[in-house]
C-alpha atoms as a PDB file:
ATOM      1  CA  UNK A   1     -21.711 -13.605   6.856  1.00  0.00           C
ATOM      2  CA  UNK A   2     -19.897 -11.168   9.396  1.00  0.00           C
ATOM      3  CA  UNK A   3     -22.562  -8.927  11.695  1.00  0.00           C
ATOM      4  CA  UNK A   4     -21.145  -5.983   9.512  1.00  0.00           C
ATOM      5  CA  UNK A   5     -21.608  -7.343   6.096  1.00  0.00           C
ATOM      6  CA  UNK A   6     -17.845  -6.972   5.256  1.00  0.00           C
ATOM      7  CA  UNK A   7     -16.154  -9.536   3.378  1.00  0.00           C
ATOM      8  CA  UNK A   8     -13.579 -11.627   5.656  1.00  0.00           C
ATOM      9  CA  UNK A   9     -10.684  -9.371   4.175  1.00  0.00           C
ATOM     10  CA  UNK A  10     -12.458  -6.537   4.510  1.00  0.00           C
ATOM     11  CA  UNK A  11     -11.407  -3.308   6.641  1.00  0.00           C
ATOM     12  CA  UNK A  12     -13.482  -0.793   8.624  1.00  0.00           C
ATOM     13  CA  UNK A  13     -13.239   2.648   7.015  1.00  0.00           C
ATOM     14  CA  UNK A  14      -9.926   4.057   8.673  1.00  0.00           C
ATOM     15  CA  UNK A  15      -9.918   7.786   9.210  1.00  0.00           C
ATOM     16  CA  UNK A  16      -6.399   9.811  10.291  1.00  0.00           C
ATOM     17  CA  UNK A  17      -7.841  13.301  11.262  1.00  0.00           C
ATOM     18  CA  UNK A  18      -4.117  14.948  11.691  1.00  0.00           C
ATOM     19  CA  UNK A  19      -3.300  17.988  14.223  1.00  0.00           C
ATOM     20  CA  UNK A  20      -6.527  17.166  15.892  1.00  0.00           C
ATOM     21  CA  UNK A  21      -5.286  19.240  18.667  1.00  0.00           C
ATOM     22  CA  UNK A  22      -3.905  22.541  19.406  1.00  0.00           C
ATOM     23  CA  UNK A  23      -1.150  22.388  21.726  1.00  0.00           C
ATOM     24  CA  UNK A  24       0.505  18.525  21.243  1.00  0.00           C
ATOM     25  CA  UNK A  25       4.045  18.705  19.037  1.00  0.00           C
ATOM     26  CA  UNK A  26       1.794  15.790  16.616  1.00  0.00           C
ATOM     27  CA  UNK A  27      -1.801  14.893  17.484  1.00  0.00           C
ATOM     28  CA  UNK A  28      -4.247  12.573  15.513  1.00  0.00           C
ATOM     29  CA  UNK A  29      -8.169  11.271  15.570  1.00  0.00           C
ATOM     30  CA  UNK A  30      -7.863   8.036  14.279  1.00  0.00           C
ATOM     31  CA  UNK A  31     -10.458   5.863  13.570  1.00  0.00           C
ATOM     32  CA  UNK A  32     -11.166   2.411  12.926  1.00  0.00           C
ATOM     33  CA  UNK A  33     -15.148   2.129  12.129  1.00  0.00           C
ATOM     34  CA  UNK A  34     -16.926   3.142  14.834  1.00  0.00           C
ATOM     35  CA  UNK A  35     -13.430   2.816  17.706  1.00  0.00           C
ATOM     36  CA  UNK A  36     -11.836   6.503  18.079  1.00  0.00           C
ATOM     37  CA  UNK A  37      -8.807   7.207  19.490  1.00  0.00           C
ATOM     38  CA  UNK A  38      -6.878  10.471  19.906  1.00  0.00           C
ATOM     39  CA  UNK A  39      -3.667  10.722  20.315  1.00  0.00           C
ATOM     40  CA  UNK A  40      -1.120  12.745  21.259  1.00  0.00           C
ATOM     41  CA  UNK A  41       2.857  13.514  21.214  1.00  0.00           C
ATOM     42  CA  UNK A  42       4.293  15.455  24.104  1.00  0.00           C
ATOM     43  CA  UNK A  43       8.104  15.837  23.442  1.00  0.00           C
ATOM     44  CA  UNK A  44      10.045  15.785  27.078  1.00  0.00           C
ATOM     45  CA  UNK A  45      13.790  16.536  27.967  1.00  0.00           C
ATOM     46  CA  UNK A  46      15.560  14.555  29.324  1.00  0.00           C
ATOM     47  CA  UNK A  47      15.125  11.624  29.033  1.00  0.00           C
ATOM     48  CA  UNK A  48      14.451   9.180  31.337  1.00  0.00           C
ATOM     49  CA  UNK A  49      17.447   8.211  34.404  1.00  0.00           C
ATOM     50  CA  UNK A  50      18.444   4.612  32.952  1.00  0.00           C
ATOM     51  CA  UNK A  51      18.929   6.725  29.331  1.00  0.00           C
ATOM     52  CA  UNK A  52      20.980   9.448  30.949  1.00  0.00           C
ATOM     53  CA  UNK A  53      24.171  10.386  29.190  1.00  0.00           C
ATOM     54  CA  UNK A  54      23.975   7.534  26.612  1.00  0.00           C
ATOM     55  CA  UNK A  55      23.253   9.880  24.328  1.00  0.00           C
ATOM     56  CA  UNK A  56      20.296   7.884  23.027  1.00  0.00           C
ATOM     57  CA  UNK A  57      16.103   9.075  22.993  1.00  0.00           C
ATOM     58  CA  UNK A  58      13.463   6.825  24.260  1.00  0.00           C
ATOM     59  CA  UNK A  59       9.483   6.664  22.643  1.00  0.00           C
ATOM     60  CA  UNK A  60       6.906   5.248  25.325  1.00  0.00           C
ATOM     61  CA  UNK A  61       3.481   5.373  25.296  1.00  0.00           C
ATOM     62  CA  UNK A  62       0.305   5.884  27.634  1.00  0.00           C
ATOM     63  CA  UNK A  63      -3.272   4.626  27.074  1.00  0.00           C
ATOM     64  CA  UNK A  64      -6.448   4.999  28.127  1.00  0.00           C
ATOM     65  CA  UNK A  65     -10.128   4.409  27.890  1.00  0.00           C
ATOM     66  CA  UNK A  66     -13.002   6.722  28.932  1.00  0.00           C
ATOM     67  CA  UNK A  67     -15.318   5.594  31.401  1.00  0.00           C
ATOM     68  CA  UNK A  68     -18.568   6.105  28.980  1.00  0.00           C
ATOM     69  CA  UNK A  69     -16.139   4.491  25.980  1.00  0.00           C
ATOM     70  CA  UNK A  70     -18.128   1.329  26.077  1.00  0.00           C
ATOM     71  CA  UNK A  71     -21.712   0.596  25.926  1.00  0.00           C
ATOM     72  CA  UNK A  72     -21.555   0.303  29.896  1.00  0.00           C
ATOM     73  CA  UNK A  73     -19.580   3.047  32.184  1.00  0.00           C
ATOM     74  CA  UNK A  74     -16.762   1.820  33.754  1.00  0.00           C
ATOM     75  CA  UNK A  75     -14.819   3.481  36.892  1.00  0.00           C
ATOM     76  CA  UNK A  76     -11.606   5.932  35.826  1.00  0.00           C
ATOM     77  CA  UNK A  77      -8.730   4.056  36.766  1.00  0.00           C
ATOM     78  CA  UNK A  78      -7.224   7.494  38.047  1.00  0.00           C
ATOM     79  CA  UNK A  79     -10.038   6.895  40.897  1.00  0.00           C
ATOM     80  CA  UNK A  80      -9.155   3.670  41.716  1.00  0.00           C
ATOM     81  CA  UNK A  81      -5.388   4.915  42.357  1.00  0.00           C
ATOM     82  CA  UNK A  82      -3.959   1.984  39.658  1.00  0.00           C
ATOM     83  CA  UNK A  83      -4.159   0.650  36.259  1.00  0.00           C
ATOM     84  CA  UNK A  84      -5.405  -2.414  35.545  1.00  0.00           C
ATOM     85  CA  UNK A  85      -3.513  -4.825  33.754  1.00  0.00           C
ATOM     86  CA  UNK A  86      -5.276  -4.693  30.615  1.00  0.00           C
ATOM     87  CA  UNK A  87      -4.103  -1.202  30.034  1.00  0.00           C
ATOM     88  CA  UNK A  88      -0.435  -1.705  31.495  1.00  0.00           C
ATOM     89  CA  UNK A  89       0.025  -4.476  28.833  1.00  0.00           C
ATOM     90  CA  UNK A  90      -1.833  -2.373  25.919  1.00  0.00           C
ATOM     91  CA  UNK A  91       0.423   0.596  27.114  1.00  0.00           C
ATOM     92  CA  UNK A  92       3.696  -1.487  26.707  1.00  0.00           C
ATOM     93  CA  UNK A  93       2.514  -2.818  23.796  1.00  0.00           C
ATOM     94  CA  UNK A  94       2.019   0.251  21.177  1.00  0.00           C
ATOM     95  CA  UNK A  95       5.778   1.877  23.312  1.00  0.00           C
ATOM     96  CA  UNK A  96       7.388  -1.721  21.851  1.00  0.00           C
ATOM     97  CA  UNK A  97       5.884  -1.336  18.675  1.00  0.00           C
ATOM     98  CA  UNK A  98       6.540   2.933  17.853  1.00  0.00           C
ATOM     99  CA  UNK A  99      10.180   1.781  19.321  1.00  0.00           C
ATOM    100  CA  UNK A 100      11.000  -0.871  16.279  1.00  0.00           C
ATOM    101  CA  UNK A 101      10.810   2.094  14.018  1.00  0.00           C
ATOM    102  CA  UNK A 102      13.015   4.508  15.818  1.00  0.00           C
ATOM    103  CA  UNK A 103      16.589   5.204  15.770  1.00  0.00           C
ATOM    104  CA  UNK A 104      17.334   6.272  19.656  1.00  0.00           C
ATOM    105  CA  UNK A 105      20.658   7.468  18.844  1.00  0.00           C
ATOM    106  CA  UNK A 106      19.807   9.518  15.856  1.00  0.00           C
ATOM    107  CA  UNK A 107      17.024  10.626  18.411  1.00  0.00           C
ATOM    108  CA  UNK A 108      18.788  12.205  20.637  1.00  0.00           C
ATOM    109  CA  UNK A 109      18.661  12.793  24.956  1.00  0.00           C
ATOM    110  CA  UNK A 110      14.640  13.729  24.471  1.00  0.00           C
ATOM    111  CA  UNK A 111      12.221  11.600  24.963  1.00  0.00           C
ATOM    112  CA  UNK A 112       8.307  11.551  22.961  1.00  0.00           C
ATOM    113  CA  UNK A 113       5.084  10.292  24.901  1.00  0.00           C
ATOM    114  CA  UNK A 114       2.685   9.478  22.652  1.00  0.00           C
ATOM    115  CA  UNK A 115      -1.151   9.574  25.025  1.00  0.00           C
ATOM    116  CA  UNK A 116      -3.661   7.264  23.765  1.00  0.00           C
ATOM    117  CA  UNK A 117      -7.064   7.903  24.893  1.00  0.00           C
ATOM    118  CA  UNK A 118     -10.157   5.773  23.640  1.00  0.00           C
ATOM    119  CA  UNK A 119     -13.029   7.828  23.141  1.00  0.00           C
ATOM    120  CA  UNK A 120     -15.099   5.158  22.099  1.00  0.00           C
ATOM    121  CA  UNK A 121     -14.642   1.666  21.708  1.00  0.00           C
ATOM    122  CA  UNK A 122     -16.166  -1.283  19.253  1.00  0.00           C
ATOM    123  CA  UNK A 123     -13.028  -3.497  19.000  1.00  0.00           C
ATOM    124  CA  UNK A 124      -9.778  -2.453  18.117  1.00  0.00           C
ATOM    125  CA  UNK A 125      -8.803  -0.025  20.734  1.00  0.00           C
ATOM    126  CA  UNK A 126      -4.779  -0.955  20.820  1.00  0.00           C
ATOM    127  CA  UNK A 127      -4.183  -1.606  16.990  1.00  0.00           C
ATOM    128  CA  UNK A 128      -5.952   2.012  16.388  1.00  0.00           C
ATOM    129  CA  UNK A 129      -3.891   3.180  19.101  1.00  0.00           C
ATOM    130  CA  UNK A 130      -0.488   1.739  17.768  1.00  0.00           C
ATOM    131  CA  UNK A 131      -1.856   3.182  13.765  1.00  0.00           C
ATOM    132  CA  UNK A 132      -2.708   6.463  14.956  1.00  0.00           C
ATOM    133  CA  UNK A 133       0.207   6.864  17.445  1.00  0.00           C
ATOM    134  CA  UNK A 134       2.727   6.216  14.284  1.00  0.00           C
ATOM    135  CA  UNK A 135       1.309   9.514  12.628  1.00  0.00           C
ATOM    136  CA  UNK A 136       1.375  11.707  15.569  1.00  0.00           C
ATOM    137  CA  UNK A 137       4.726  10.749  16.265  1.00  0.00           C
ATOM    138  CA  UNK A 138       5.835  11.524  12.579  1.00  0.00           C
ATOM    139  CA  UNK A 139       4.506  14.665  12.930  1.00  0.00           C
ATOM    140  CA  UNK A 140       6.282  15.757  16.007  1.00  0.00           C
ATOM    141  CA  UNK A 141       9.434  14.365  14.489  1.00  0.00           C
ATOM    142  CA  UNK A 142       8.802  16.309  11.357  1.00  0.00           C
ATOM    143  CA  UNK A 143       8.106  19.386  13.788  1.00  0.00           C
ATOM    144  CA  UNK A 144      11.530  18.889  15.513  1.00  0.00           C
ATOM    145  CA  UNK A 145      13.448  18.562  11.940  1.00  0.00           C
ATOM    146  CA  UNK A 146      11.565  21.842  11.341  1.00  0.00           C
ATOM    147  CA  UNK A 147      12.916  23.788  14.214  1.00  0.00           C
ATOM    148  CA  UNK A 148      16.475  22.275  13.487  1.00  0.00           C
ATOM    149  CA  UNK A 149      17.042  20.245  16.620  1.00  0.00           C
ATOM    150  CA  UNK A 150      16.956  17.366  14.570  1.00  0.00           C
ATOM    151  CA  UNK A 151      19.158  16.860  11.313  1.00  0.00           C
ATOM    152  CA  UNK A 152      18.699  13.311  10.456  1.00  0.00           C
ATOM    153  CA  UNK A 153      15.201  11.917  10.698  1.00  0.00           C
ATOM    154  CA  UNK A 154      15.025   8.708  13.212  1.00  0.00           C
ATOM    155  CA  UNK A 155      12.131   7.289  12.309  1.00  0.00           C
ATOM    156  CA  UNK A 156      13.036   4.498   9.612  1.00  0.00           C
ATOM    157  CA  UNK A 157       9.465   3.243   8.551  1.00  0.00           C
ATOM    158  CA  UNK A 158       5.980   3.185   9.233  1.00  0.00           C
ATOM    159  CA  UNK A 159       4.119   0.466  11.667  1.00  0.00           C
ATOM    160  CA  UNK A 160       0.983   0.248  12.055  1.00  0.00           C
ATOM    161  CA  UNK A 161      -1.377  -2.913  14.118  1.00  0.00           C
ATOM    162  CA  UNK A 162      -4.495  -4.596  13.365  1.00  0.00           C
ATOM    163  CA  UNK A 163      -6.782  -6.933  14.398  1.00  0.00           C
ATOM    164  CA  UNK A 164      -7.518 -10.860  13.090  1.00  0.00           C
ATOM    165  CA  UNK A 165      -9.661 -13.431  14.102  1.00  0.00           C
ATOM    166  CA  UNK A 166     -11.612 -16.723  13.444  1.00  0.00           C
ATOM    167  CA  UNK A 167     -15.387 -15.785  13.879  1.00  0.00           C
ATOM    168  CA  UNK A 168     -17.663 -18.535  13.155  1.00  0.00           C
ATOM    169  CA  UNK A 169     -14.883 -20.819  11.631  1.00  0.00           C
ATOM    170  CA  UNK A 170     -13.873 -18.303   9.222  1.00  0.00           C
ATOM    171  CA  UNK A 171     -10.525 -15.900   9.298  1.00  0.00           C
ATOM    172  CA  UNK A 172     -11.546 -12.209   9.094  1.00  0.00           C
ATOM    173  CA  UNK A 173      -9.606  -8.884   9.196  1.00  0.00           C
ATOM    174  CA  UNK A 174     -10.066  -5.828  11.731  1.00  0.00           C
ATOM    175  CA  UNK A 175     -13.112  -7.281  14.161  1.00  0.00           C
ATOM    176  CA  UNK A 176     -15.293  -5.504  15.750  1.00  0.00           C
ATOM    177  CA  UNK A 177     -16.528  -5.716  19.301  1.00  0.00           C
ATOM    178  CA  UNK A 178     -19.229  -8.162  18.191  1.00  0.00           C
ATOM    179  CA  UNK A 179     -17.102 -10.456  16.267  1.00  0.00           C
ATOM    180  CA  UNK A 180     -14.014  -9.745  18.722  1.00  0.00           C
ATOM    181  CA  UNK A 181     -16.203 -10.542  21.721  1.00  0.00           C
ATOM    182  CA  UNK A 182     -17.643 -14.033  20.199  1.00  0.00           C
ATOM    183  CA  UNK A 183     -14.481 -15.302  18.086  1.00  0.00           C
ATOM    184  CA  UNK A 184     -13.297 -18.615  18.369  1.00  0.00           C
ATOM    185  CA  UNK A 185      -9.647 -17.164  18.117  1.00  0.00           C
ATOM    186  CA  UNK A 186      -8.359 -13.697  17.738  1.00  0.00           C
ATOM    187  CA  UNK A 187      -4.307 -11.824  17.161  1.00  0.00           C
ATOM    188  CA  UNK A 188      -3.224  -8.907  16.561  1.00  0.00           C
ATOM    189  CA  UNK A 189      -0.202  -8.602  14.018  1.00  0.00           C
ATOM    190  CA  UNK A 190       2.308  -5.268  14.598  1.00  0.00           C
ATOM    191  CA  UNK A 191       3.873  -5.307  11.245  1.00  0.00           C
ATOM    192  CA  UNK A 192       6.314  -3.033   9.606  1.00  0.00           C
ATOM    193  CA  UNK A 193       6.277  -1.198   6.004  1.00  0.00           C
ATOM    194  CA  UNK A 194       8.742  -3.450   4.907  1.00  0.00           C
ATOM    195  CA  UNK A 195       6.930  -6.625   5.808  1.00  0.00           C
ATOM    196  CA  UNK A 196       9.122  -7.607   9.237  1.00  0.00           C
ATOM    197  CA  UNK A 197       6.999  -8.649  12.272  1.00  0.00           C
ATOM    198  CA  UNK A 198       6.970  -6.116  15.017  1.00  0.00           C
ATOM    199  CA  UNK A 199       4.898  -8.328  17.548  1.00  0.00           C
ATOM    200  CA  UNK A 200       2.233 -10.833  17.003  1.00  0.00           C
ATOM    201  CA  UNK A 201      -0.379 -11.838  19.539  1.00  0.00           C
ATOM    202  CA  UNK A 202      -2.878 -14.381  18.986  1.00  0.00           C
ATOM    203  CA  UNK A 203      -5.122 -16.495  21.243  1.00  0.00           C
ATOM    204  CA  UNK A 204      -7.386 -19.019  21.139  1.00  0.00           C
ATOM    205  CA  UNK A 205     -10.705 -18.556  23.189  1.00  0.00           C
ATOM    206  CA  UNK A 206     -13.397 -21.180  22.538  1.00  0.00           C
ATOM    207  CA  UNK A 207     -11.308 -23.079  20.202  1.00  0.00           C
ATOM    208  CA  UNK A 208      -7.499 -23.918  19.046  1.00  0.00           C
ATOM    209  CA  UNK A 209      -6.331 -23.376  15.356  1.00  0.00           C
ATOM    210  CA  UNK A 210      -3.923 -25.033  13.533  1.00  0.00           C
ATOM    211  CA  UNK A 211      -0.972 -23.320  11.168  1.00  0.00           C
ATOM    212  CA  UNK A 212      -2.761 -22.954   8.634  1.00  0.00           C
ATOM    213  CA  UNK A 213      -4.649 -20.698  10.231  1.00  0.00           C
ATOM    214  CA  UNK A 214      -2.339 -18.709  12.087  1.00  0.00           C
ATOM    215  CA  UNK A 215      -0.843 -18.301   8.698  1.00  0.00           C
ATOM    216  CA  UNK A 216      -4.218 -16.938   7.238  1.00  0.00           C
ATOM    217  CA  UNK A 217      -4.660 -14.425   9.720  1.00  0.00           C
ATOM    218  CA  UNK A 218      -1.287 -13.258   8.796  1.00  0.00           C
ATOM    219  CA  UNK A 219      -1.821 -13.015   5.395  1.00  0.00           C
ATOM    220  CA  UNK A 220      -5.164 -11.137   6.313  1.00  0.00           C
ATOM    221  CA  UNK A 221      -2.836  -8.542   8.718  1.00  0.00           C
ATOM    222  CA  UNK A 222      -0.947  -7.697   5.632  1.00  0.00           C
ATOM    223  CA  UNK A 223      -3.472  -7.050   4.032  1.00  0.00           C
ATOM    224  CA  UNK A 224      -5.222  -4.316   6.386  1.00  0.00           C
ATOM    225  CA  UNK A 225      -1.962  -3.011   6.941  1.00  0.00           C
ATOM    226  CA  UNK A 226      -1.227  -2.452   3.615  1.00  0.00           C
ATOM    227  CA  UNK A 227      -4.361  -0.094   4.038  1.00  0.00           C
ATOM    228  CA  UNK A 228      -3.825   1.771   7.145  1.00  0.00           C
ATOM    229  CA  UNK A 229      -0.256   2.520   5.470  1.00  0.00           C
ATOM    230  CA  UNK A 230      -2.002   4.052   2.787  1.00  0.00           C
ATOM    231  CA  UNK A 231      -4.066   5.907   5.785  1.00  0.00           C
ATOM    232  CA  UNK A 232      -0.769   7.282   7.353  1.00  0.00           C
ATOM    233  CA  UNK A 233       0.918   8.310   4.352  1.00  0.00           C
ATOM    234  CA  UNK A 234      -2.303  10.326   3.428  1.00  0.00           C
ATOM    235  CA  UNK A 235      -2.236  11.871   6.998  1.00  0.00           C
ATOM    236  CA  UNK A 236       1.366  13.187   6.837  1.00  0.00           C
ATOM    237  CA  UNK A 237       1.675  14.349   3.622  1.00  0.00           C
END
Protein backbone atom coordinates (compact mmCIF):
# COMPACT_ATOMS: atom_id res chain seq x y z
CA UNK A 1 0.00 0.00 0.00
CA UNK A 2 1.60 3.48 -1.01
CA UNK A 3 1.54 6.27 2.09
CA UNK A 4 -1.11 8.01 -0.23
CA UNK A 5 -3.45 5.21 -0.88
CA UNK A 6 -3.00 5.50 -4.72
CA UNK A 7 -2.79 2.53 -6.74
CA UNK A 8 0.92 1.95 -8.18
CA UNK A 9 -0.32 3.53 -11.58
CA UNK A 10 -1.95 6.03 -10.04
CA UNK A 11 -1.32 9.96 -10.55
CA UNK A 12 -1.56 12.90 -8.13
CA UNK A 13 -4.36 15.24 -9.20
CA UNK A 14 -2.50 17.54 -11.83
CA UNK A 15 -3.76 21.09 -11.96
CA UNK A 16 -2.59 23.70 -15.04
CA UNK A 17 -3.88 27.10 -13.65
CA UNK A 18 -2.99 29.09 -17.11
CA UNK A 19 -2.03 33.01 -17.24
CA UNK A 20 -1.40 32.75 -13.58
CA UNK A 21 0.36 35.96 -13.95
CA UNK A 22 -0.07 39.35 -15.25
CA UNK A 23 2.86 40.52 -17.01
CA UNK A 24 4.80 37.03 -18.40
CA UNK A 25 4.13 36.51 -22.49
CA UNK A 26 2.70 32.62 -20.99
CA UNK A 27 2.58 31.89 -17.25
CA UNK A 28 1.18 28.72 -15.46
CA UNK A 29 0.46 27.23 -11.67
CA UNK A 30 0.99 23.81 -12.14
CA UNK A 31 0.50 21.32 -9.78
CA UNK A 32 1.31 17.91 -9.06
CA UNK A 33 -0.59 16.93 -5.60
CA UNK A 34 0.55 18.90 -3.08
CA UNK A 35 4.26 20.24 -5.32
CA UNK A 36 3.43 23.82 -6.98
CA UNK A 37 5.31 25.36 -9.38
CA UNK A 38 4.83 28.62 -11.30
CA UNK A 39 6.16 29.32 -14.18
CA UNK A 40 6.89 31.77 -16.40
CA UNK A 41 7.88 32.79 -20.19
CA UNK A 42 9.86 35.96 -20.69
CA UNK A 43 10.46 36.34 -24.51
CA UNK A 44 14.13 38.13 -25.05
CA UNK A 45 15.81 39.54 -28.30
CA UNK A 46 18.44 38.56 -29.32
CA UNK A 47 19.39 35.79 -28.77
CA UNK A 48 22.16 34.62 -27.14
CA UNK A 49 26.15 35.43 -28.79
CA UNK A 50 26.95 31.67 -29.93
CA UNK A 51 23.19 31.94 -31.82
CA UNK A 52 23.98 35.27 -33.40
CA UNK A 53 23.21 35.59 -37.07
CA UNK A 54 22.33 31.88 -37.54
CA UNK A 55 19.14 32.85 -37.86
CA UNK A 56 17.96 30.22 -35.38
CA UNK A 57 15.94 30.88 -31.58
CA UNK A 58 17.10 29.22 -28.49
CA UNK A 59 14.47 27.98 -25.32
CA UNK A 60 16.42 27.71 -21.86
CA UNK A 61 15.16 27.50 -18.68
CA UNK A 62 15.74 28.72 -14.95
CA UNK A 63 14.62 27.03 -11.70
CA UNK A 64 14.22 27.55 -8.39
CA UNK A 65 13.02 26.58 -4.99
CA UNK A 66 11.82 28.84 -2.14
CA UNK A 67 13.56 28.76 0.98
CA UNK A 68 10.22 27.81 3.13
CA UNK A 69 9.34 25.24 -0.05
CA UNK A 70 10.17 22.30 2.10
CA UNK A 71 9.15 21.26 5.46
CA UNK A 72 12.59 22.82 6.72
CA UNK A 73 13.89 26.47 5.44
CA UNK A 74 16.71 26.36 3.46
CA UNK A 75 19.20 29.43 2.60
CA UNK A 76 18.32 31.41 -0.98
CA UNK A 77 20.94 30.44 -3.18
CA UNK A 78 20.94 34.20 -4.43
CA UNK A 79 22.58 34.71 -0.76
CA UNK A 80 25.03 32.31 -1.03
CA UNK A 81 26.28 34.05 -4.43
CA UNK A 82 25.90 30.35 -6.46
CA UNK A 83 23.66 27.61 -7.34
CA UNK A 84 24.04 24.45 -6.18
CA UNK A 85 24.33 21.68 -8.37
CA UNK A 86 21.09 20.20 -7.82
CA UNK A 87 19.42 23.14 -9.41
CA UNK A 88 22.12 23.69 -12.28
CA UNK A 89 21.36 20.07 -13.41
CA UNK A 90 17.37 20.44 -12.86
CA UNK A 91 17.77 23.81 -14.80
CA UNK A 92 19.52 22.08 -17.83
CA UNK A 93 17.33 19.47 -17.62
CA UNK A 94 13.61 20.95 -18.33
CA UNK A 95 15.92 23.71 -21.23
CA UNK A 96 16.92 20.00 -22.94
CA UNK A 97 13.62 18.76 -22.68
CA UNK A 98 11.23 22.23 -23.93
CA UNK A 99 14.22 22.21 -26.72
CA UNK A 100 13.22 18.55 -28.32
CA UNK A 101 9.94 20.13 -29.18
CA UNK A 102 11.08 23.28 -30.81
CA UNK A 103 11.96 24.21 -34.22
CA UNK A 104 14.91 26.99 -33.66
CA UNK A 105 14.85 27.98 -37.14
CA UNK A 106 11.17 28.36 -37.56
CA UNK A 107 11.80 30.25 -34.16
CA UNK A 108 13.51 32.82 -35.16
CA UNK A 109 16.74 35.30 -33.59
CA UNK A 110 14.52 35.54 -30.08
CA UNK A 111 15.06 33.66 -27.48
CA UNK A 112 12.09 32.34 -24.51
CA UNK A 113 13.14 31.82 -20.72
CA UNK A 114 10.84 29.86 -19.20
CA UNK A 115 11.41 30.67 -14.80
CA UNK A 116 10.57 27.82 -12.70
CA UNK A 117 10.03 28.59 -9.18
CA UNK A 118 8.90 25.86 -6.56
CA UNK A 119 6.56 27.19 -4.22
CA UNK A 120 6.21 24.16 -2.43
CA UNK A 121 7.64 20.93 -2.70
CA UNK A 122 6.45 17.06 -1.89
CA UNK A 123 8.34 15.27 -4.72
CA UNK A 124 8.26 16.09 -8.15
CA UNK A 125 9.64 19.52 -8.35
CA UNK A 126 11.52 19.10 -12.00
CA UNK A 127 8.89 16.84 -13.84
CA UNK A 128 6.13 19.61 -12.69
CA UNK A 129 8.53 22.06 -13.77
CA UNK A 130 9.27 20.49 -17.29
CA UNK A 131 4.86 19.82 -17.53
CA UNK A 132 4.04 23.19 -16.59
CA UNK A 133 6.91 24.95 -18.48
CA UNK A 134 5.48 23.16 -21.88
CA UNK A 135 2.13 25.20 -21.40
CA UNK A 136 3.56 28.49 -20.62
CA UNK A 137 5.73 28.26 -23.43
CA UNK A 138 2.74 27.37 -25.81
CA UNK A 139 1.13 30.19 -24.71
CA UNK A 140 3.77 32.72 -25.39
CA UNK A 141 4.25 31.08 -28.75
CA UNK A 142 0.58 31.32 -29.40
CA UNK A 143 0.92 35.09 -28.16
CA UNK A 144 3.75 35.75 -30.72
CA UNK A 145 1.63 34.01 -33.73
CA UNK A 146 -1.01 36.47 -32.45
CA UNK A 147 0.92 39.62 -32.87
CA UNK A 148 2.25 38.28 -36.32
CA UNK A 149 5.94 37.96 -35.59
CA UNK A 150 5.55 34.47 -35.99
CA UNK A 151 3.87 32.73 -39.14
CA UNK A 152 4.63 29.16 -38.71
CA UNK A 153 4.25 27.72 -35.25
CA UNK A 154 7.72 26.00 -33.94
CA UNK A 155 6.63 24.07 -31.44
CA UNK A 156 6.00 20.45 -32.99
CA UNK A 157 4.47 18.53 -29.92
CA UNK A 158 3.85 18.48 -26.42
CA UNK A 159 6.45 17.01 -23.61
CA UNK A 160 5.78 16.70 -20.53
CA UNK A 161 8.10 14.63 -17.35
CA UNK A 162 7.17 12.51 -14.56
CA UNK A 163 8.30 10.70 -11.87
CA UNK A 164 8.76 6.56 -11.31
CA UNK A 165 10.03 4.55 -8.75
CA UNK A 166 10.32 1.16 -6.88
CA UNK A 167 8.94 1.84 -3.28
CA UNK A 168 8.82 -1.13 -1.18
CA UNK A 169 9.57 -3.59 -4.12
CA UNK A 170 6.80 -2.37 -6.11
CA UNK A 171 6.92 0.10 -9.41
CA UNK A 172 4.71 3.18 -8.83
CA UNK A 173 3.95 6.35 -10.88
CA UNK A 174 4.47 10.17 -9.82
CA UNK A 175 6.07 9.71 -6.01
CA UNK A 176 5.81 11.81 -3.57
CA UNK A 177 8.39 13.12 -1.16
CA UNK A 178 7.66 10.21 1.17
CA UNK A 179 7.87 7.49 -1.29
CA UNK A 180 10.63 9.52 -3.38
CA UNK A 181 12.69 9.98 -0.23
CA UNK A 182 12.54 6.06 0.88
CA UNK A 183 12.48 4.27 -2.71
CA UNK A 184 14.63 1.57 -3.44
CA UNK A 185 15.03 3.07 -7.06
CA UNK A 186 13.58 6.09 -8.68
CA UNK A 187 13.65 7.85 -12.82
CA UNK A 188 12.20 10.26 -14.28
CA UNK A 189 11.02 9.65 -18.01
CA UNK A 190 10.84 13.09 -20.43
CA UNK A 191 8.65 11.68 -23.05
CA UNK A 192 7.11 13.17 -26.09
CA UNK A 193 3.31 13.15 -27.46
CA UNK A 194 4.29 10.88 -29.96
CA UNK A 195 5.86 8.31 -27.69
CA UNK A 196 9.87 9.20 -28.46
CA UNK A 197 12.10 9.47 -25.34
CA UNK A 198 13.18 12.96 -24.57
CA UNK A 199 15.55 11.96 -21.57
CA UNK A 200 15.33 9.25 -19.06
CA UNK A 201 16.96 9.28 -15.66
CA UNK A 202 16.81 6.55 -13.30
CA UNK A 203 18.85 5.50 -10.25
CA UNK A 204 19.13 3.01 -7.96
CA UNK A 205 19.45 4.05 -4.19
CA UNK A 206 19.19 1.18 -1.68
CA UNK A 207 18.86 -1.37 -4.29
CA UNK A 208 19.62 -2.29 -8.18
CA UNK A 209 16.75 -3.39 -10.60
CA UNK A 210 16.84 -5.46 -13.34
CA UNK A 211 15.14 -4.75 -17.06
CA UNK A 212 12.28 -5.75 -16.31
CA UNK A 213 11.90 -3.19 -14.17
CA UNK A 214 13.32 -0.38 -15.85
CA UNK A 215 10.87 -1.42 -18.46
CA UNK A 216 7.88 -1.19 -15.93
CA UNK A 217 8.62 2.13 -14.86
CA UNK A 218 8.49 3.05 -18.43
CA UNK A 219 5.41 1.67 -19.13
CA UNK A 220 4.15 3.45 -15.85
CA UNK A 221 5.74 7.05 -17.40
CA UNK A 222 3.48 6.57 -20.31
CA UNK A 223 1.00 6.18 -18.56
CA UNK A 224 1.07 9.52 -16.33
CA UNK A 225 2.06 11.22 -19.29
CA UNK A 226 -0.67 10.27 -21.18
CA UNK A 227 -2.48 12.27 -18.30
CA UNK A 228 -0.60 15.38 -17.87
CA UNK A 229 -1.08 15.61 -21.85
CA UNK A 230 -4.59 15.58 -21.28
CA UNK A 231 -3.69 18.40 -18.46
CA UNK A 232 -1.89 20.63 -21.11
CA UNK A 233 -4.24 20.33 -23.82
CA UNK A 234 -7.03 21.40 -21.30
CA UNK A 235 -4.79 24.40 -20.24
CA UNK A 236 -4.27 25.82 -23.77
CA UNK A 237 -7.33 25.42 -25.28
Amino acid sequence: MRPSGRAPDQMRAITIEPNFTRHAEGSVLVGFGDTKVPVTARIQEPVPPFLRGRGEGWVTAEYGMLPRATHTRGNREAAKGKQSGRTQEIQRLIGRSLRSVVDMKLLGERQIVLDCDVIQADGGTRTASISGAWVALRLAVTKLMADGKLTVDPILQKVAAVSCGIYQGTPVLDLDYIEDSGADADGNFVLLENGNIAEAQATAEHATYDEEALLRLLRLARIGCADIFAAQERAVR
